[in-house]
N, C-alpha and C. Protein backbone atom coordinates (compact mmCIF):
# COMPACT_ATOMS: atom_id res chain seq x y z
N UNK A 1 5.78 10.12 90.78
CA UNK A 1 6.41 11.02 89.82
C UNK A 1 7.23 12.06 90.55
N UNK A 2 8.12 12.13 89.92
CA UNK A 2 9.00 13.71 90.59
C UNK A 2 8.62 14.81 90.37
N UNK A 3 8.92 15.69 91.13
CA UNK A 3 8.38 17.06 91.09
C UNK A 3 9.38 17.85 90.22
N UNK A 4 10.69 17.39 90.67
CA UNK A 4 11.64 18.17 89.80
C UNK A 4 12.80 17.27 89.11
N UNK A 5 13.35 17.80 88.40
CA UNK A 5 14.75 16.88 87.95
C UNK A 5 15.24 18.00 87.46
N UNK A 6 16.45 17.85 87.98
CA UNK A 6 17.74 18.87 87.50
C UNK A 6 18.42 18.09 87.03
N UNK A 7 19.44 18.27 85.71
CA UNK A 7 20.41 17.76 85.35
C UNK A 7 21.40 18.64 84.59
N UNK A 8 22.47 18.57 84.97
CA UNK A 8 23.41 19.74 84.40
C UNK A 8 24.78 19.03 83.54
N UNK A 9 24.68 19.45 82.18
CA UNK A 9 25.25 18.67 80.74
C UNK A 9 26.54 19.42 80.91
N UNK A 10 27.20 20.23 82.09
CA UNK A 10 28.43 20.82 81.64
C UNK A 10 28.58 22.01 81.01
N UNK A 11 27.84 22.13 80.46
CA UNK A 11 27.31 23.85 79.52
C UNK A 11 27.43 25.12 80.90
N UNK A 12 27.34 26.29 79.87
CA UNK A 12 27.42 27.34 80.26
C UNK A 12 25.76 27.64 81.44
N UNK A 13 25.99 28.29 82.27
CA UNK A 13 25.01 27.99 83.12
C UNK A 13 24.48 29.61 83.15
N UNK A 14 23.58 30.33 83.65
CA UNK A 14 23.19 32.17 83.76
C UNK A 14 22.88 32.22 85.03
N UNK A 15 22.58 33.27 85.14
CA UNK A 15 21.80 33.87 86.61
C UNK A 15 20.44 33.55 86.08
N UNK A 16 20.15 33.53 85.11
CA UNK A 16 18.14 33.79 85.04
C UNK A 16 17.79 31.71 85.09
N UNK A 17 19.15 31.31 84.79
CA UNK A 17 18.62 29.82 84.72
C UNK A 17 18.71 29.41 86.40
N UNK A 18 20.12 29.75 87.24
CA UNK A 18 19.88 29.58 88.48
C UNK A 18 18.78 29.85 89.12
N UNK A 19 18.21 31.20 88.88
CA UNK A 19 17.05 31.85 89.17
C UNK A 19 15.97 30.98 89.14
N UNK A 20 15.24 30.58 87.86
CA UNK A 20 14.34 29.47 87.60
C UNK A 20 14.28 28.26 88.31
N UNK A 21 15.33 27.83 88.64
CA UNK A 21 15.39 26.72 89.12
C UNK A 21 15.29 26.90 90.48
N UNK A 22 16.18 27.89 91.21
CA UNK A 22 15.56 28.22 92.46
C UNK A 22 14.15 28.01 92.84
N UNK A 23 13.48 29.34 91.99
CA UNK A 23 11.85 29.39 91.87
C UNK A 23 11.10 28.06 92.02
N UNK A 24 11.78 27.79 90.86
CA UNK A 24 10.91 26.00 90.81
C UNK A 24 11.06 25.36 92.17
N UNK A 25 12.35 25.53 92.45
CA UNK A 25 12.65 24.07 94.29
C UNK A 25 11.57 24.96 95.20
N UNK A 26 11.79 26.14 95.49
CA UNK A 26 10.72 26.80 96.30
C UNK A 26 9.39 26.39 96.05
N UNK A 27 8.68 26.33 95.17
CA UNK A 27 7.64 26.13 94.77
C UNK A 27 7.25 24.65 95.78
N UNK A 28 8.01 23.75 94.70
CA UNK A 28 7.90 22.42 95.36
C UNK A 28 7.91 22.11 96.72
N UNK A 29 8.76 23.07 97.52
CA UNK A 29 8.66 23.44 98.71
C UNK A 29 6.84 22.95 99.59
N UNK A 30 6.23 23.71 98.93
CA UNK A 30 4.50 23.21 99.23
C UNK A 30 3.76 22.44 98.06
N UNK A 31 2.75 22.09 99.17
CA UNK A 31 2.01 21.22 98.52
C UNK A 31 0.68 21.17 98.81
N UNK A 32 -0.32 20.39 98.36
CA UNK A 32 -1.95 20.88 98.87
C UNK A 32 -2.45 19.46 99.64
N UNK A 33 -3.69 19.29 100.22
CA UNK A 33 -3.97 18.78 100.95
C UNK A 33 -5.49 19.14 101.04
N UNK A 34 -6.49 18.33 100.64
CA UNK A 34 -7.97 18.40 101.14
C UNK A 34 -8.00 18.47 102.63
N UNK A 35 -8.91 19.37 102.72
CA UNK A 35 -9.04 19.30 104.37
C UNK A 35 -10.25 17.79 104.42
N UNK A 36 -11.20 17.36 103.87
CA UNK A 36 -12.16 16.44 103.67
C UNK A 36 -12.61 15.84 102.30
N UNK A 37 -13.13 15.13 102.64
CA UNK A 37 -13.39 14.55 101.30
C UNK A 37 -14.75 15.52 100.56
N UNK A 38 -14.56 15.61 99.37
CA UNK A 38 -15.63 16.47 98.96
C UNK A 38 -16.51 15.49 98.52
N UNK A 39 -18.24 15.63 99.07
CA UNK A 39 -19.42 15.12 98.86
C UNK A 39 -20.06 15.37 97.40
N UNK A 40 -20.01 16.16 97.05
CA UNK A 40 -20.78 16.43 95.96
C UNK A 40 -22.10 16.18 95.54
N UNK A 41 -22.58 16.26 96.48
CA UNK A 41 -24.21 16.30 97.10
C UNK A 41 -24.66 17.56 95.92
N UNK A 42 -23.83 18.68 96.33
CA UNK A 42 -24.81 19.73 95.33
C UNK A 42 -23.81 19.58 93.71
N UNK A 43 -24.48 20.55 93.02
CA UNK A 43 -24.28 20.50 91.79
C UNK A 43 -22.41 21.21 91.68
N UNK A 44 -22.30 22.24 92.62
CA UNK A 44 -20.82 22.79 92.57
C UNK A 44 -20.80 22.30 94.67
N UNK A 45 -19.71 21.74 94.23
CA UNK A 45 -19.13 21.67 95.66
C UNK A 45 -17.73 22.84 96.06
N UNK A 46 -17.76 23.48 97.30
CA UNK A 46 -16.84 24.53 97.52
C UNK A 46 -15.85 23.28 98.51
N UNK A 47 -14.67 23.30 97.95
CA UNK A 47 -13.42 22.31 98.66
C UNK A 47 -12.49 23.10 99.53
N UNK A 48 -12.25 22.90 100.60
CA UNK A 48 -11.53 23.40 101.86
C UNK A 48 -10.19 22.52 101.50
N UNK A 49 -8.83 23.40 100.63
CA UNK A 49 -7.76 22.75 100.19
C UNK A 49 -7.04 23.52 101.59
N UNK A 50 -5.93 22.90 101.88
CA UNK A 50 -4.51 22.91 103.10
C UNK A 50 -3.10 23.26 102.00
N UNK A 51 -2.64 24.39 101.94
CA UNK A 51 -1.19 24.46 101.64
C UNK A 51 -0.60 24.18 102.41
N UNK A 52 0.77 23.35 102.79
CA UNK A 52 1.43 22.90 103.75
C UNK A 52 2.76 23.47 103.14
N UNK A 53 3.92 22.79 104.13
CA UNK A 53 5.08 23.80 103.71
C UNK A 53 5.70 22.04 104.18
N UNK A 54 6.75 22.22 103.39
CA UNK A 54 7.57 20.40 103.71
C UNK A 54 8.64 20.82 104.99
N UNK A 55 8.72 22.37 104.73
CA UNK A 55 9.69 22.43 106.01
C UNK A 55 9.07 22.28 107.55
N UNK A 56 9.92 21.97 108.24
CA UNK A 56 9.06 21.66 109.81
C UNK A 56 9.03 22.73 109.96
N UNK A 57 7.90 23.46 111.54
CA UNK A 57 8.64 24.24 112.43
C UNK A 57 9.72 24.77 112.96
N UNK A 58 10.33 25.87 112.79
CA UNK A 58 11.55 26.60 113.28
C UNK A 58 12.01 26.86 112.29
N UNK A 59 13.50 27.68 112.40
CA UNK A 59 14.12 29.30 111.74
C UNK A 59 14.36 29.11 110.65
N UNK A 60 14.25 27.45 109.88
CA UNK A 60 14.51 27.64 108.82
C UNK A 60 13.07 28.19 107.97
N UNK A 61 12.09 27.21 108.43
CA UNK A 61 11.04 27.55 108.12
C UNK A 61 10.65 29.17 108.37
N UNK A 62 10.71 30.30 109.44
CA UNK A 62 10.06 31.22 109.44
C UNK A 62 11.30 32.39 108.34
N UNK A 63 12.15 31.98 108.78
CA UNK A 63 13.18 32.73 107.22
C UNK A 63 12.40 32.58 106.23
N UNK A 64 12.38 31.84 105.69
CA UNK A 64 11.70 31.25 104.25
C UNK A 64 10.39 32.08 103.86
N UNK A 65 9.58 32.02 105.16
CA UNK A 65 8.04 32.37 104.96
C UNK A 65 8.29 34.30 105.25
N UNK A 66 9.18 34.93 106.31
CA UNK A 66 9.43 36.21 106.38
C UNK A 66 9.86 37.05 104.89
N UNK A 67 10.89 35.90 104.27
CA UNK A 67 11.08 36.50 103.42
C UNK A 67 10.10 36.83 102.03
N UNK A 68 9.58 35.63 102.26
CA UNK A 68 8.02 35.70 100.81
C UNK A 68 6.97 36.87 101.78
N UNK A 69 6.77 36.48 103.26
CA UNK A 69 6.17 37.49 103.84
C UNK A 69 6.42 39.70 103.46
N UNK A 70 7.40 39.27 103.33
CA UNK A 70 8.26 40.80 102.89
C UNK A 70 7.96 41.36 101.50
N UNK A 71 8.39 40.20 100.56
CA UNK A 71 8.08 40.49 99.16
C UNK A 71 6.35 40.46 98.81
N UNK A 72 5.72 40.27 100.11
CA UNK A 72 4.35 39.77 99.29
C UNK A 72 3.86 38.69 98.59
N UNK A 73 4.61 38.01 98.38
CA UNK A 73 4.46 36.70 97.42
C UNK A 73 2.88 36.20 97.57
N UNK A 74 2.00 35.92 96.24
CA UNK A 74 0.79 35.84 96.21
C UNK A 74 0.65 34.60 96.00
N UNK A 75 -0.38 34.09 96.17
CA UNK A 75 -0.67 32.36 95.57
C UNK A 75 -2.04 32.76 94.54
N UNK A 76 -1.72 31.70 93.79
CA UNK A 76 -2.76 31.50 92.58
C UNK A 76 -3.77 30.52 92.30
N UNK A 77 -5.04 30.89 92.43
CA UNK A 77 -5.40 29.36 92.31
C UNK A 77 -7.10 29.26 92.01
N UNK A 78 -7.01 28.07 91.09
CA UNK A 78 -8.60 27.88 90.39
C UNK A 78 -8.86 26.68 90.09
N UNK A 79 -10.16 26.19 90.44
CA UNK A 79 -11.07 24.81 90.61
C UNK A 79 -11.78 24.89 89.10
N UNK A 80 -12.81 25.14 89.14
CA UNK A 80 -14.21 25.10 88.35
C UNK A 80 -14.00 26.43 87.32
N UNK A 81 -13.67 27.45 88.82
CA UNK A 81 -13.74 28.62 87.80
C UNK A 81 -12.74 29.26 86.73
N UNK A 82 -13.39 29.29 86.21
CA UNK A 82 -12.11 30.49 84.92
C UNK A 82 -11.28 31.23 85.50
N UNK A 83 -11.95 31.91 86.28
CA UNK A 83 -10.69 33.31 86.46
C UNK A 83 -10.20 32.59 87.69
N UNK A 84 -9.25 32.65 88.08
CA UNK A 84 -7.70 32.62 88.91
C UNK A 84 -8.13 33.71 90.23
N UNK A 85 -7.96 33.03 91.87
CA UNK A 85 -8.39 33.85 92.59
C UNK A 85 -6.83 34.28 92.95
N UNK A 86 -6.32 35.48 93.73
CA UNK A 86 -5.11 35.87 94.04
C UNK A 86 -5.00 35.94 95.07
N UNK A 87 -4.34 35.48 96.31
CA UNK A 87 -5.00 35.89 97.65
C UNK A 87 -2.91 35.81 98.01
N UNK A 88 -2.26 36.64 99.23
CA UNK A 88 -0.83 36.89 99.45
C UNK A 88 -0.73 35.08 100.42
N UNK A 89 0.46 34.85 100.17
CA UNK A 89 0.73 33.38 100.28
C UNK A 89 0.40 33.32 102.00
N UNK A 90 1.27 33.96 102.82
CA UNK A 90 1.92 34.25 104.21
C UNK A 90 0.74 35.61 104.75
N UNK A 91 -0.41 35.01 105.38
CA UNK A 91 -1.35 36.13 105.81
C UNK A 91 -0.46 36.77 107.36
N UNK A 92 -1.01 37.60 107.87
CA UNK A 92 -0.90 37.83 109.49
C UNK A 92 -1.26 36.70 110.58
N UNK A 93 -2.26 35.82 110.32
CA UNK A 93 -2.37 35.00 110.73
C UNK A 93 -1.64 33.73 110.84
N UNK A 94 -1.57 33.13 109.37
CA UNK A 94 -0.17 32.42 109.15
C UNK A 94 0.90 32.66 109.86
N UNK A 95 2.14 33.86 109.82
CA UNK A 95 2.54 33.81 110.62
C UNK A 95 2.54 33.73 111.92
N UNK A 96 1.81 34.34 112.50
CA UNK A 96 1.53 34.68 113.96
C UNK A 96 1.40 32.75 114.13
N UNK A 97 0.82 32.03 114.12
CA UNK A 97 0.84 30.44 114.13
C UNK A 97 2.46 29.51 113.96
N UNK A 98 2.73 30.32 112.84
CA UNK A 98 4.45 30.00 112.71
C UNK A 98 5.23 30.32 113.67
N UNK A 99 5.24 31.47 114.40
CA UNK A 99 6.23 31.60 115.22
C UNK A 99 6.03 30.98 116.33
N UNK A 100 4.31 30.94 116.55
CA UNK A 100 4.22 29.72 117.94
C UNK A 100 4.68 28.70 117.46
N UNK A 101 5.42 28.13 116.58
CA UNK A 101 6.27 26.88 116.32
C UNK A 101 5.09 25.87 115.65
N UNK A 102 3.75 26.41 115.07
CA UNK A 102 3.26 25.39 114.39
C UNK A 102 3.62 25.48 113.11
N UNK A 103 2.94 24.48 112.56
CA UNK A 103 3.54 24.02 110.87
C UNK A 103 2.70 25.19 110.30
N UNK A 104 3.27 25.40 108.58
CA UNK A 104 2.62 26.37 107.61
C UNK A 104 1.67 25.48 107.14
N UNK A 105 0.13 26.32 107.62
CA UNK A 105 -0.94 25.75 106.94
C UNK A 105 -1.88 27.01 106.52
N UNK A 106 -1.75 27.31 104.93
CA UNK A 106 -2.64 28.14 104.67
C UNK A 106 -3.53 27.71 103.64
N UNK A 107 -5.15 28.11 104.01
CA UNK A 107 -6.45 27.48 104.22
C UNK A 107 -6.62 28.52 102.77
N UNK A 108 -7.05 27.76 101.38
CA UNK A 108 -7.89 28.11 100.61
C UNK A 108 -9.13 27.22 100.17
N UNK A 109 -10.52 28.02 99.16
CA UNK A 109 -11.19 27.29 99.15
C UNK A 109 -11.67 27.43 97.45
N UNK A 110 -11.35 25.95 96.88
CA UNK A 110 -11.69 25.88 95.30
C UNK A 110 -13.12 25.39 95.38
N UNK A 111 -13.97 26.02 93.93
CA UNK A 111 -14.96 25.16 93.75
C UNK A 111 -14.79 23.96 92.72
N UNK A 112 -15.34 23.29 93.11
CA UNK A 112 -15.22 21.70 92.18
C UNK A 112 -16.99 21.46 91.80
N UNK A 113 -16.96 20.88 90.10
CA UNK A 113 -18.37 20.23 89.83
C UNK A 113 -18.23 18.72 90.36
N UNK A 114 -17.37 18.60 90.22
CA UNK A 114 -17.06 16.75 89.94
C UNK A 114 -15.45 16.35 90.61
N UNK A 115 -14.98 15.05 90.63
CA UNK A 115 -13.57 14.68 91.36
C UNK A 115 -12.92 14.69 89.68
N UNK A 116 -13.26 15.41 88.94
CA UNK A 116 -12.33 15.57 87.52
C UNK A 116 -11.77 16.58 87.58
N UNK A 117 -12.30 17.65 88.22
CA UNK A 117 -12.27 19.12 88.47
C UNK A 117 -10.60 18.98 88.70
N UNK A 118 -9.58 19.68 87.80
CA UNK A 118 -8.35 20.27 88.25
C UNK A 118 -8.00 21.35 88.75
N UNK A 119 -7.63 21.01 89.81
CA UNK A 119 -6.60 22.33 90.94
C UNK A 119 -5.67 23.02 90.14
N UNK A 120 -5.81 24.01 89.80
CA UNK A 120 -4.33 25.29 89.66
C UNK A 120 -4.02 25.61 90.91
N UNK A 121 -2.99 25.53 90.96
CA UNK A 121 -2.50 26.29 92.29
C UNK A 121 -0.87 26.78 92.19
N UNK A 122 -0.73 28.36 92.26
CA UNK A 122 1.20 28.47 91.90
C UNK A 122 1.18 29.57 92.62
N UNK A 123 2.39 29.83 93.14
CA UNK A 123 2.98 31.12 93.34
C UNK A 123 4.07 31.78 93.11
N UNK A 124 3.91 32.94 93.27
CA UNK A 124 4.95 33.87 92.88
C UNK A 124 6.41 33.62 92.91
N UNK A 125 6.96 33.92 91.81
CA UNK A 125 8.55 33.85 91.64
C UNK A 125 9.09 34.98 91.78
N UNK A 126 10.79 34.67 92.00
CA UNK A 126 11.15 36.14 92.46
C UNK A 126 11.75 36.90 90.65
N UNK A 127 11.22 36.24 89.52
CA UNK A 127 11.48 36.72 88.42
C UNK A 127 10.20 37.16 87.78
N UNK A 128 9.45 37.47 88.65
CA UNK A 128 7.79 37.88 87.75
C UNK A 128 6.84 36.69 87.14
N UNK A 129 7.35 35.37 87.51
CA UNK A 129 6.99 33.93 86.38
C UNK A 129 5.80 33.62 87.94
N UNK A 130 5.02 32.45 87.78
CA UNK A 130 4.48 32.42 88.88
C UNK A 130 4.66 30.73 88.59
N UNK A 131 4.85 29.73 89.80
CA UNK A 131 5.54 28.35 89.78
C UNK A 131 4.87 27.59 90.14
N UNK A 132 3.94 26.82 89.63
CA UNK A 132 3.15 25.44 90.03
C UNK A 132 3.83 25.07 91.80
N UNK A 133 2.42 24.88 92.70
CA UNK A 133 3.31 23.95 93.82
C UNK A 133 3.38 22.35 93.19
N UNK A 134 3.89 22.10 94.47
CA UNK A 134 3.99 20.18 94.26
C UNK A 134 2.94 19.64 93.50
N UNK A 135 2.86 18.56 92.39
CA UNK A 135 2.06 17.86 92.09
C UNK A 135 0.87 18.81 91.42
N UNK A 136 0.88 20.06 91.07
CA UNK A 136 -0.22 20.63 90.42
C UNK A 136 -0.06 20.97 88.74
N UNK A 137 -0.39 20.97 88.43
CA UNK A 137 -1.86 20.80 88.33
C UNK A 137 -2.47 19.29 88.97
N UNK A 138 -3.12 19.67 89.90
CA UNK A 138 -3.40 18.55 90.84
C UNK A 138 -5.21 18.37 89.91
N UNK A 139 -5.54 16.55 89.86
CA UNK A 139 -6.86 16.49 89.68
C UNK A 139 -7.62 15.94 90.82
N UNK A 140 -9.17 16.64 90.92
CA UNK A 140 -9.26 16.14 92.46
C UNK A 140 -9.23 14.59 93.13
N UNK A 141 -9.70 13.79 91.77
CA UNK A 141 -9.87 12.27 91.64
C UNK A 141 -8.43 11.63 92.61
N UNK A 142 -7.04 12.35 91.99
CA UNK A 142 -6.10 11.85 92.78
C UNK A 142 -5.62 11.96 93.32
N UNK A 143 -5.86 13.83 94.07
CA UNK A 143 -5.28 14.20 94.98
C UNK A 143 -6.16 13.13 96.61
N UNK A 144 -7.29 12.86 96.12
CA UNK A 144 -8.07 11.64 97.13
C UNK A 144 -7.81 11.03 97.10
N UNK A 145 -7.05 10.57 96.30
CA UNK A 145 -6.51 8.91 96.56
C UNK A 145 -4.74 9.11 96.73
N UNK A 146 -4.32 9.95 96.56
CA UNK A 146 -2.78 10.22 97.32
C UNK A 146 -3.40 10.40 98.78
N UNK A 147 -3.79 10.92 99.14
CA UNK A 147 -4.41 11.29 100.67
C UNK A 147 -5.08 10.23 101.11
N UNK A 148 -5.39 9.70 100.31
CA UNK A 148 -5.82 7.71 100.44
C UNK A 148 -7.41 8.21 101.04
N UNK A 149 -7.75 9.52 101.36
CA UNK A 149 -9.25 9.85 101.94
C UNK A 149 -10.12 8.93 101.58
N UNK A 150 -10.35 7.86 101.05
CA UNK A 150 -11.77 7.06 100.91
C UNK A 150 -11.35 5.46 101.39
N UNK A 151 -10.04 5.64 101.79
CA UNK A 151 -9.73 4.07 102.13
C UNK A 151 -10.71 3.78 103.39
N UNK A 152 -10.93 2.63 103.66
CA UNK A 152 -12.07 2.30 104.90
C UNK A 152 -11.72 2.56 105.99
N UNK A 153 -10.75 2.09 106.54
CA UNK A 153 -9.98 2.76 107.31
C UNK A 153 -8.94 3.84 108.09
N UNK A 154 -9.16 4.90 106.66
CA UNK A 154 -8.66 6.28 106.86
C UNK A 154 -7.35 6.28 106.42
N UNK A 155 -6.73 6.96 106.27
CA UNK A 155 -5.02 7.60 105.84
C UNK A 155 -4.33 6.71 106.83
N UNK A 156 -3.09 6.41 106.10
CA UNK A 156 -2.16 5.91 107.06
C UNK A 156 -1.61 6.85 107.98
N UNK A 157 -1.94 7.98 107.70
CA UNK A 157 -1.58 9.48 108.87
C UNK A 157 -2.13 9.28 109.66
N UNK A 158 -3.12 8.62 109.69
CA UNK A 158 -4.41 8.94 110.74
C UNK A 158 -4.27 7.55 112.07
N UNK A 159 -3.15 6.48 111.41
CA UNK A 159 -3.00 5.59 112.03
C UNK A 159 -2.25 5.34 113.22
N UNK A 160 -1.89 4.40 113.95
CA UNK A 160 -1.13 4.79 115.13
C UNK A 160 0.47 4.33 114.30
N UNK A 161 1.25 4.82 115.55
CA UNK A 161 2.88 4.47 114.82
C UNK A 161 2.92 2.87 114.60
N UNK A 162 3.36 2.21 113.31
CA UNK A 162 3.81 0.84 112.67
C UNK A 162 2.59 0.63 112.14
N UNK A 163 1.90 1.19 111.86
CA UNK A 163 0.82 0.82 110.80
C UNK A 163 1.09 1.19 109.26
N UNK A 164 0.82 0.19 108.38
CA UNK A 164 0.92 0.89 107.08
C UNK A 164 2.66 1.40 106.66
N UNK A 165 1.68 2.05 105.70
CA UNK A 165 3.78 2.74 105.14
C UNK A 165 3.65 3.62 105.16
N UNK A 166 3.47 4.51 106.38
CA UNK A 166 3.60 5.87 106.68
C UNK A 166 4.53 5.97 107.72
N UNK A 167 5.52 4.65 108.33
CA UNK A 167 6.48 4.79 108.85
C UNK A 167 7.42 5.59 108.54
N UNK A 168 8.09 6.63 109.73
CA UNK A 168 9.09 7.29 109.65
C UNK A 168 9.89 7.42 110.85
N UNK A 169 10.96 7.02 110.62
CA UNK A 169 11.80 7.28 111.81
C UNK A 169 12.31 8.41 112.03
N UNK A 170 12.55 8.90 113.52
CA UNK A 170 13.06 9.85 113.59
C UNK A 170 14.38 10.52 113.08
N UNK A 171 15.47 9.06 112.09
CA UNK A 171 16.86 9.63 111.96
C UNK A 171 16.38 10.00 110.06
N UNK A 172 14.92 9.32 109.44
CA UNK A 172 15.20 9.69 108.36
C UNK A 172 14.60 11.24 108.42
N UNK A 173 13.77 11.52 109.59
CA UNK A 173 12.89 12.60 109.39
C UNK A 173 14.22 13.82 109.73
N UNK A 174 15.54 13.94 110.45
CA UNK A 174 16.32 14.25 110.63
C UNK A 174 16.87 14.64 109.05
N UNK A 175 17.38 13.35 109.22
CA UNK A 175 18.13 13.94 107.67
C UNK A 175 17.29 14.53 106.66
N UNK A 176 16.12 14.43 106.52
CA UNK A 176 15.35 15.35 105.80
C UNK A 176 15.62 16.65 106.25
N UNK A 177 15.34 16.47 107.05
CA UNK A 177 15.36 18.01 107.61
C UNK A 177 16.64 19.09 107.34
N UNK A 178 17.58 18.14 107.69
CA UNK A 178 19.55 18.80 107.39
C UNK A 178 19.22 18.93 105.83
N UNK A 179 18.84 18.20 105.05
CA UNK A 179 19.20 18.46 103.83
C UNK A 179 18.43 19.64 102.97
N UNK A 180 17.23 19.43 103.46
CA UNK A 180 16.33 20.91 102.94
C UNK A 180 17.16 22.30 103.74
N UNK A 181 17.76 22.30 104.83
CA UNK A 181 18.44 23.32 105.31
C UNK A 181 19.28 23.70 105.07
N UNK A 182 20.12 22.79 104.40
CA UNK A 182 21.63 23.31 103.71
C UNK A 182 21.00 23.74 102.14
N UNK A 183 19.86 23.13 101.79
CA UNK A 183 19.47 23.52 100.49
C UNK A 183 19.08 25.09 100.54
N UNK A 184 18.06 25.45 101.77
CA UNK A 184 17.61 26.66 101.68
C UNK A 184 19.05 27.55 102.46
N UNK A 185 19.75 27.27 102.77
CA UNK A 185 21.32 28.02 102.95
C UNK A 185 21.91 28.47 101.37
N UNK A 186 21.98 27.28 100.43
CA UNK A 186 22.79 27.75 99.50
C UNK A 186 21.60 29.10 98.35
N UNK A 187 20.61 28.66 98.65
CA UNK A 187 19.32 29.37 98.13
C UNK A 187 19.32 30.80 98.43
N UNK A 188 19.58 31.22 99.66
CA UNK A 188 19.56 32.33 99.91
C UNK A 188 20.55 33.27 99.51
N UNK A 189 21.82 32.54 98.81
CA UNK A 189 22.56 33.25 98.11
C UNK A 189 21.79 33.89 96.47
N UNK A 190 21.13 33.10 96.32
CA UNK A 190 20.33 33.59 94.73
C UNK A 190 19.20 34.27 95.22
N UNK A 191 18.67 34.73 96.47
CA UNK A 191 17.48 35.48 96.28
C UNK A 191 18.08 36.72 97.13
């Protein structure tokens, strides 16, 4: 499924609709990630989720994160429980990891009864709205089986290079890369 679809009918266009839509691509920007598979041995299991960032390492990436770093930008997010925990997206730590050139990985932890249990997870927009990441409302049933975590043989991540279809070459991982960069270029004109 897609995360987003834009389509533009020719009509009159605003600043608050550019705006939104910005918000939204940022959002999609991250995504979650079990750190393990949750056991559910006890009656509430506490889940060790991974926010990741799709951008690699380097300036495009620490722009991006300085600037939510600046505004504060909070993340949102609830398992089992009712109330919504708030915790700021981009800690001191986070960065300090970013600029040593590793990837954005910030560590929250939902409780789950069961793999039915749905993930909230959003953050802050720069219009006061707060923006679902990738794929959320995530349920835990399939965020384990996108992560393929129970296959017998582990994630195709976990495999060596030409295994599976987690092949990537270095010229598509390239052009990924150019194209999210000219994206977050024209972006920074709307924020």
């Amino acid at each position: 499924a897609n995360d987003i679809t834009i389509s533009y009918d020719g009509g009159r266009y605003t600043r608050q609709l550019l705006e939104i839509i910005s918000n939204r691509l940022f959002s999609c920007l991250f995504y979650v990630e079990l750190d393990a598979l949750p056991t559910f041995y006890h009656d509430i299991e506490v889940c060790s989720i991974n926010v990741l960032c799709r951008l690699a390492p380097g300036n495009a990436l620490l722009d991006l994160l300085y600037r939510f770093f600046r505004r504060k930008v909070c993340i949102y997010y609830q398992g089992l429980n009712l109330k919504q925990t708030k915790a700021l997206l981009c800690t001191d730590n986070v960065m300090d990891k970013c600029r040593q050139n590793q990837p954005f990985i910030r560590r929250i932890n939902v409780t789950a009864r069961s793999r039915n249990t749905q993930l909230s997870i959003r953050i802050d927009g720069t219009d006061g709205r707060t923006y679902e990441l990738s794929n959320c409302p995530y349920q835990l049933s399939r965020l384990t089986k996108d992560q393929e975590l129970e296959s017998p043989f582990g994630s195709y991540r976990n495999q060596g290079i030409g295994v599976g279809r987690g092949i990537k070459t270095d010229h598509s991982a390239l052009v990924l890369r150019s194209e999210i960069e000219q994206l977050l270029e024209v972006m920074r004109f709307i924020i």
